[in-house]
N, C-alpha and C. Protein backbone atom coordinates (compact mmCIF):
# COMPACT_ATOMS: atom_id res chain seq x y z
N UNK A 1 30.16 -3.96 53.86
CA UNK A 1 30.04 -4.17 55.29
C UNK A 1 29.09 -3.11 55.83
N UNK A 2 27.87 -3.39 56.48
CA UNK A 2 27.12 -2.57 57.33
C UNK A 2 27.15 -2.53 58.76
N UNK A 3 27.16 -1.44 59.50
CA UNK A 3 26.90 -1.23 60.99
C UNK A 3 26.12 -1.22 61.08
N UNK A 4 25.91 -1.84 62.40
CA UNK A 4 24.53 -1.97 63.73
C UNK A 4 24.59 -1.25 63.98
N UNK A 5 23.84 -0.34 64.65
CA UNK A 5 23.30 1.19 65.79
C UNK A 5 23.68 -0.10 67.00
N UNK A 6 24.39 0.32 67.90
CA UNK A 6 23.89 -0.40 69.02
C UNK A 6 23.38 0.56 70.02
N UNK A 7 22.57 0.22 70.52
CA UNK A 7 21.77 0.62 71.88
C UNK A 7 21.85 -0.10 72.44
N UNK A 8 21.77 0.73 73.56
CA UNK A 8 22.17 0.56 75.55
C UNK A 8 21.50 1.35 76.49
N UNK A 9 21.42 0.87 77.25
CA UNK A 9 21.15 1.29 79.27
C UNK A 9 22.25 1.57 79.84
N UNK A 10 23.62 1.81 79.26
CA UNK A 10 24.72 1.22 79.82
C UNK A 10 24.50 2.93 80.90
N UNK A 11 25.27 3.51 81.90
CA UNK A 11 25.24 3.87 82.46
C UNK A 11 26.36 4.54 83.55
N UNK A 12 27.27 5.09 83.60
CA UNK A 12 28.40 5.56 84.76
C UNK A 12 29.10 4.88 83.88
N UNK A 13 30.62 4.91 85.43
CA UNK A 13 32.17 4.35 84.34
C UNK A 13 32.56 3.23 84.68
N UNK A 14 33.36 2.96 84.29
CA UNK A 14 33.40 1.33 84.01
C UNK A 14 35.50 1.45 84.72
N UNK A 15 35.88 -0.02 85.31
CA UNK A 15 36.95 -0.14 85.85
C UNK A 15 37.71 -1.29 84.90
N UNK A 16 38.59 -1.51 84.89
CA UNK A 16 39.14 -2.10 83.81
C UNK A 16 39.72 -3.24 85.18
N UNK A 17 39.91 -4.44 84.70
CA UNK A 17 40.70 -5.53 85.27
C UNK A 17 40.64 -6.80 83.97
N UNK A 18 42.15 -7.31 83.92
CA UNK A 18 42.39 -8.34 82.88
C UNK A 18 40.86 -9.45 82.64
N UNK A 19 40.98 -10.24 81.96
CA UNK A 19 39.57 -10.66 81.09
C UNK A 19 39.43 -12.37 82.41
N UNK A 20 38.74 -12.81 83.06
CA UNK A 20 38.70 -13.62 83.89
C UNK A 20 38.52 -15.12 83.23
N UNK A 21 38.64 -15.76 84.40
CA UNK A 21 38.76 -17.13 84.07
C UNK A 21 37.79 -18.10 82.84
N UNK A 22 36.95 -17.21 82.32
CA UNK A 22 35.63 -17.46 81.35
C UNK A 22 36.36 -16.99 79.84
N UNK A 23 35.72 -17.49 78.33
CA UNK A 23 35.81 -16.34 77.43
C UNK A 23 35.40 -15.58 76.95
N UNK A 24 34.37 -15.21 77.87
CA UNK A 24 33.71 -13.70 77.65
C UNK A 24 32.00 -13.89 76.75
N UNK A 25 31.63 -15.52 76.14
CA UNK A 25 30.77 -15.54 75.94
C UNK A 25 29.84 -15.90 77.14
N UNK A 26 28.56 -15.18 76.99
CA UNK A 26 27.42 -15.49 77.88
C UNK A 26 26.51 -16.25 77.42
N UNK A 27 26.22 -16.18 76.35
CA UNK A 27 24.88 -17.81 76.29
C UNK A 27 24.96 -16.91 74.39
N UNK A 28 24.69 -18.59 73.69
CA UNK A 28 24.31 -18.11 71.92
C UNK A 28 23.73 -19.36 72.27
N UNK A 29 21.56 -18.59 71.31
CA UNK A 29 20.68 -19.31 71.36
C UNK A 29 20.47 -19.26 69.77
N UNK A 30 20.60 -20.27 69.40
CA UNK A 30 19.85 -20.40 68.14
C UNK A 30 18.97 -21.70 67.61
N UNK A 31 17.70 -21.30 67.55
CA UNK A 31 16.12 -21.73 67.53
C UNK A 31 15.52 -21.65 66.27
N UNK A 32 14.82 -21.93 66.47
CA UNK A 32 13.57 -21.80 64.62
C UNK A 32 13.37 -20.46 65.00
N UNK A 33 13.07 -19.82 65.85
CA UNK A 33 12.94 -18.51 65.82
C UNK A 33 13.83 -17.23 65.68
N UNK A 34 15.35 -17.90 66.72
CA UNK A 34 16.21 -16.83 66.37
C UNK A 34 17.00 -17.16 66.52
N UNK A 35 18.17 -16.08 66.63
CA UNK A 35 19.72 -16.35 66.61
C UNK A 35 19.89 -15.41 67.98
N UNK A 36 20.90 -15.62 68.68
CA UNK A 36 21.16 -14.77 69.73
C UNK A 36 22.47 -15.07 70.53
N UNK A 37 23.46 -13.72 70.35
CA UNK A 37 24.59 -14.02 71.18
C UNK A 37 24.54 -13.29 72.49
N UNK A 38 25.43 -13.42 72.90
CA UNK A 38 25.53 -12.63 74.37
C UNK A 38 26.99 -12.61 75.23
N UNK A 39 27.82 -11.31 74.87
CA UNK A 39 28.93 -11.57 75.24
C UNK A 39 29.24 -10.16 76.49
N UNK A 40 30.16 -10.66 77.31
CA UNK A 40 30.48 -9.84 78.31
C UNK A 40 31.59 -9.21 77.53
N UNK A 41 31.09 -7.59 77.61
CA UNK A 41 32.02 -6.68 76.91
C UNK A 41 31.91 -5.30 78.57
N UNK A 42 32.23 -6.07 79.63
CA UNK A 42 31.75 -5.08 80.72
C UNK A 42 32.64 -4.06 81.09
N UNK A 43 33.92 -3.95 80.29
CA UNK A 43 35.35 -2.85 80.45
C UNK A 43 35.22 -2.42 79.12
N UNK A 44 34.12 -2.19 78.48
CA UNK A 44 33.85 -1.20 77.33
C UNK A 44 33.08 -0.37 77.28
N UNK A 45 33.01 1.14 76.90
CA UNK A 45 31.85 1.81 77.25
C UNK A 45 30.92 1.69 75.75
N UNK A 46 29.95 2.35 75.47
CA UNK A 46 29.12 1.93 73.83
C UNK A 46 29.85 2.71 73.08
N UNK A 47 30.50 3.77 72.87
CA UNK A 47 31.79 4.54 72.18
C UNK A 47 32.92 3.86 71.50
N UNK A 48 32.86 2.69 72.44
CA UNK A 48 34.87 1.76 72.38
C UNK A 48 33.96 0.58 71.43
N UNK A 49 32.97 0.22 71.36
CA UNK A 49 31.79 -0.88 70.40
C UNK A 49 31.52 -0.71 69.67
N UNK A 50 32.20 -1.54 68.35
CA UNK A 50 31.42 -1.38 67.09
C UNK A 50 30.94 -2.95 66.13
N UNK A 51 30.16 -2.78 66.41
CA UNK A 51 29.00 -4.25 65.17
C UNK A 51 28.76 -4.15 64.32
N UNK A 52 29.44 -5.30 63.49
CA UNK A 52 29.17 -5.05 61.88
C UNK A 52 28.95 -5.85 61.26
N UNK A 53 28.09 -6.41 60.38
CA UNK A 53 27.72 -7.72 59.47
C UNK A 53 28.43 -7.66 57.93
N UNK A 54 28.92 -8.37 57.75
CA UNK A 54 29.93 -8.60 56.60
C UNK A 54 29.30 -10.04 56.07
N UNK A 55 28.25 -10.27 54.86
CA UNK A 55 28.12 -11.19 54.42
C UNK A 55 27.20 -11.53 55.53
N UNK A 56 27.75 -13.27 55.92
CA UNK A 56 26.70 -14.19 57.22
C UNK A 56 28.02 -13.61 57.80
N UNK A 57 28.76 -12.74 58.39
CA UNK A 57 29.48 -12.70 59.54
C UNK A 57 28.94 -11.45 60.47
N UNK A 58 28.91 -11.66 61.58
CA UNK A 58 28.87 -10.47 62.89
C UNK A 58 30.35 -10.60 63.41
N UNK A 59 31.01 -8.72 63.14
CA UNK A 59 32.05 -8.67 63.81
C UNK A 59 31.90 -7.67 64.48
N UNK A 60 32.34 -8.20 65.69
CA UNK A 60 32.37 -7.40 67.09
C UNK A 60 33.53 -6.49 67.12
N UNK A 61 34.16 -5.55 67.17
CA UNK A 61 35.23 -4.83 67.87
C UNK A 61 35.28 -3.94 69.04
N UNK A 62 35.74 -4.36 70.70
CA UNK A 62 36.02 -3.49 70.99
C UNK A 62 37.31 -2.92 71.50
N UNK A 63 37.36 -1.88 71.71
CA UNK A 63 38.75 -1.24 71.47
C UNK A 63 38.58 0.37 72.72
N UNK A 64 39.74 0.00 73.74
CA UNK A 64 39.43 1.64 74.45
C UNK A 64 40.91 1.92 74.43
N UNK A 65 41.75 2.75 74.22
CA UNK A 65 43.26 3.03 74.19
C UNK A 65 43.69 3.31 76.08
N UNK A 66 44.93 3.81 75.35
CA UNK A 66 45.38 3.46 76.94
C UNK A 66 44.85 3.94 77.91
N UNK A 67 44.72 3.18 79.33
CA UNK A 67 44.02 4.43 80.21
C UNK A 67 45.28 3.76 81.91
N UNK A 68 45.41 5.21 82.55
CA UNK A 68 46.41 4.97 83.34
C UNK A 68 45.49 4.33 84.74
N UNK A 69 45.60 3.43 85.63
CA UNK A 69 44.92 3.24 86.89
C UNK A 69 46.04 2.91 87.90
N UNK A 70 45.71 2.80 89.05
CA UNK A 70 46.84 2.62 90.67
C UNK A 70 48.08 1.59 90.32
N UNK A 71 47.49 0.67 89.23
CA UNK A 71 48.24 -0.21 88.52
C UNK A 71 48.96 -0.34 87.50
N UNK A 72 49.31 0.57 86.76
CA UNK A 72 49.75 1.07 85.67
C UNK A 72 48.83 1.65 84.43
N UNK A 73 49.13 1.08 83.00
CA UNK A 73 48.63 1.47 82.21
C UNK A 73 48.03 0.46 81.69
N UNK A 74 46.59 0.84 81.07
CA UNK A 74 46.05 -0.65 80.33
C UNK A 74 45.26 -0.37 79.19
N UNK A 75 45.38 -1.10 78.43
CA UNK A 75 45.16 -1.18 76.67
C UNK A 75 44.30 -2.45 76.42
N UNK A 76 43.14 -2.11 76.05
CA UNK A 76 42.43 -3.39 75.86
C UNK A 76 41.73 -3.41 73.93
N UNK A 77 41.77 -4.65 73.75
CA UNK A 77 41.21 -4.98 71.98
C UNK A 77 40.59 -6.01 72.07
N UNK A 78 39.37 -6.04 71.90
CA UNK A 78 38.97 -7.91 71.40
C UNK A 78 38.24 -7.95 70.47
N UNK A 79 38.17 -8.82 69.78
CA UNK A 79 37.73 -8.63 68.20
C UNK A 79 36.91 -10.30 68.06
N UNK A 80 35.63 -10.40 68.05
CA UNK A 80 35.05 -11.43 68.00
C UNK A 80 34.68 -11.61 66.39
N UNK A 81 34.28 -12.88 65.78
CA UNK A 81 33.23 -12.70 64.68
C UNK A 81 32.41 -13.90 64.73
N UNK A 82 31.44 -14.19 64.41
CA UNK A 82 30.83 -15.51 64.24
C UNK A 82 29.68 -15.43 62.89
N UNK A 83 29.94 -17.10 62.65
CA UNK A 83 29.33 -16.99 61.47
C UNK A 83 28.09 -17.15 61.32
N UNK A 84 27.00 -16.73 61.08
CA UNK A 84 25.91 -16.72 60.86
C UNK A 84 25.32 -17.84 60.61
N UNK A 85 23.95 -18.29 61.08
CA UNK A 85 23.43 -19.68 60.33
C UNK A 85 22.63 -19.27 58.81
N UNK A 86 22.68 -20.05 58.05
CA UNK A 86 21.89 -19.53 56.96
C UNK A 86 20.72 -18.92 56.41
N UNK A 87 19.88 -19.62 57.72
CA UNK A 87 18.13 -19.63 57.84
C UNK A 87 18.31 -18.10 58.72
N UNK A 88 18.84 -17.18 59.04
CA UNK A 88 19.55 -16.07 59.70
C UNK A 88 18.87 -14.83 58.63
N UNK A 89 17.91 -13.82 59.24
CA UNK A 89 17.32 -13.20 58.07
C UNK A 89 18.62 -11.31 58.66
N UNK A 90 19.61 -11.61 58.00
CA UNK A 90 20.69 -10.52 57.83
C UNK A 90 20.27 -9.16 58.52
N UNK A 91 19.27 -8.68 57.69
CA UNK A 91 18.36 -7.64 57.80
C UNK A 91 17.77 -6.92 59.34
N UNK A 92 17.41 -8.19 60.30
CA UNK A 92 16.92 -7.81 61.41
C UNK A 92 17.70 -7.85 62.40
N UNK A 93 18.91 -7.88 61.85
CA UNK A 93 19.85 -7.78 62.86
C UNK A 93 19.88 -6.79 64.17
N UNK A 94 20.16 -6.96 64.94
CA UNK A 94 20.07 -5.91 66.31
C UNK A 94 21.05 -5.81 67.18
N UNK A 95 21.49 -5.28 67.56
CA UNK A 95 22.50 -5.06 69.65
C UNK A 95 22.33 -4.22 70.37
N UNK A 96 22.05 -4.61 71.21
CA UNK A 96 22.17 -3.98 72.53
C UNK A 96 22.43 -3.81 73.72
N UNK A 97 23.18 -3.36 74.37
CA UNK A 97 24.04 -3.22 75.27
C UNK A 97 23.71 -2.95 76.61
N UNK A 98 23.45 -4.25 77.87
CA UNK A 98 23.02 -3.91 78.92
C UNK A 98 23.24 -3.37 79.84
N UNK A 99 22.91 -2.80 80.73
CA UNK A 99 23.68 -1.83 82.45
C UNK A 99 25.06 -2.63 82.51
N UNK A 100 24.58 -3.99 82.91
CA UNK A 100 25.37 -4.81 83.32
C UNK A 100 26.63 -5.01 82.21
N UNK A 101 26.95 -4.64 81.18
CA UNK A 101 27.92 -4.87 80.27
C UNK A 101 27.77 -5.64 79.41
N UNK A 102 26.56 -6.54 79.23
CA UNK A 102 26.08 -7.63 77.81
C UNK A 102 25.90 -7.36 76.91
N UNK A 103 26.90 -7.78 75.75
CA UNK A 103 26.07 -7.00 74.67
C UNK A 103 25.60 -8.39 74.24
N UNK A 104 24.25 -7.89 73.54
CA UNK A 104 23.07 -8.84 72.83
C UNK A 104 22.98 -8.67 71.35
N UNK A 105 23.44 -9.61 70.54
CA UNK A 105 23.16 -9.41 69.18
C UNK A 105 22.16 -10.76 68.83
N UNK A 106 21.28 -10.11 68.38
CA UNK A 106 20.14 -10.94 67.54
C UNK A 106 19.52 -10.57 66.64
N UNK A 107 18.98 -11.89 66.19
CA UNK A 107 18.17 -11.89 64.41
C UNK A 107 17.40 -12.82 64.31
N UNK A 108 16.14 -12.64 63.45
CA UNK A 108 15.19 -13.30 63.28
C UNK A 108 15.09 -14.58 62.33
N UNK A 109 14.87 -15.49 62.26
CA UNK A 109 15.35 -16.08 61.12
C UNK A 109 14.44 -15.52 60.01
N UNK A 110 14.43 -16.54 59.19
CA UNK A 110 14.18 -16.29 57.60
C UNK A 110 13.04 -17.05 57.69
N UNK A 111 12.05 -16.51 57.21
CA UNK A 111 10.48 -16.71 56.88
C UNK A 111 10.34 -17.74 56.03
């Protein structure tokens, strides 16, 4: 299993509220050119994020332990993976993590 470096813009602190009426994916493009996910990870800072390719899999984890707010205490985990397309060149894998809380994982396909 290898890690991604992820890089970010991300920026200040972040407020925690339960996961909303969506499931957290933002758009997966995959083209003759590339692969591309895009998931709202916006109650994670790049510390609590870790990306890892296992085989054709990208697994996402993020994870921040408890933190106390006006509302009690809150504990958050989400653990994504998806499977890779084949034509998917492993290697150029990338993420990066926007102001806004997106993280972007993409790859080039295979030549």
């Amino acid at each position: 299993m290898t890690s991604i470096p992820l890089e970010h813009d991300w920026v200040g602190e972040t407020w925690d509220w339960p996961l909303q009426h969506n499931d957290g994916v933002v758009r997966v493009t995959n083209n003759s050119d590339k692969f591309e996910v895009g998931l709202d990870v916006q109650f994670f800072t790049p510390n609590e994020i870790e990306v890892k390719v296992s085989g054709q899999d990208i697994l996402i984890n993020c994870r921040h332990e408890v933190r106390n707010d006006v509302h009690g205490t809150v504990t958050r985990e989400i653990h994504r993976a998806y499977k890779l397309p084949s034509d998917v060149d492993v290697s150029t894998l990338k993420s990066h993590l926007s102001s806004r809380g997106v993280l972007n994982i993409s790859a080039q396909k295979k030549k």
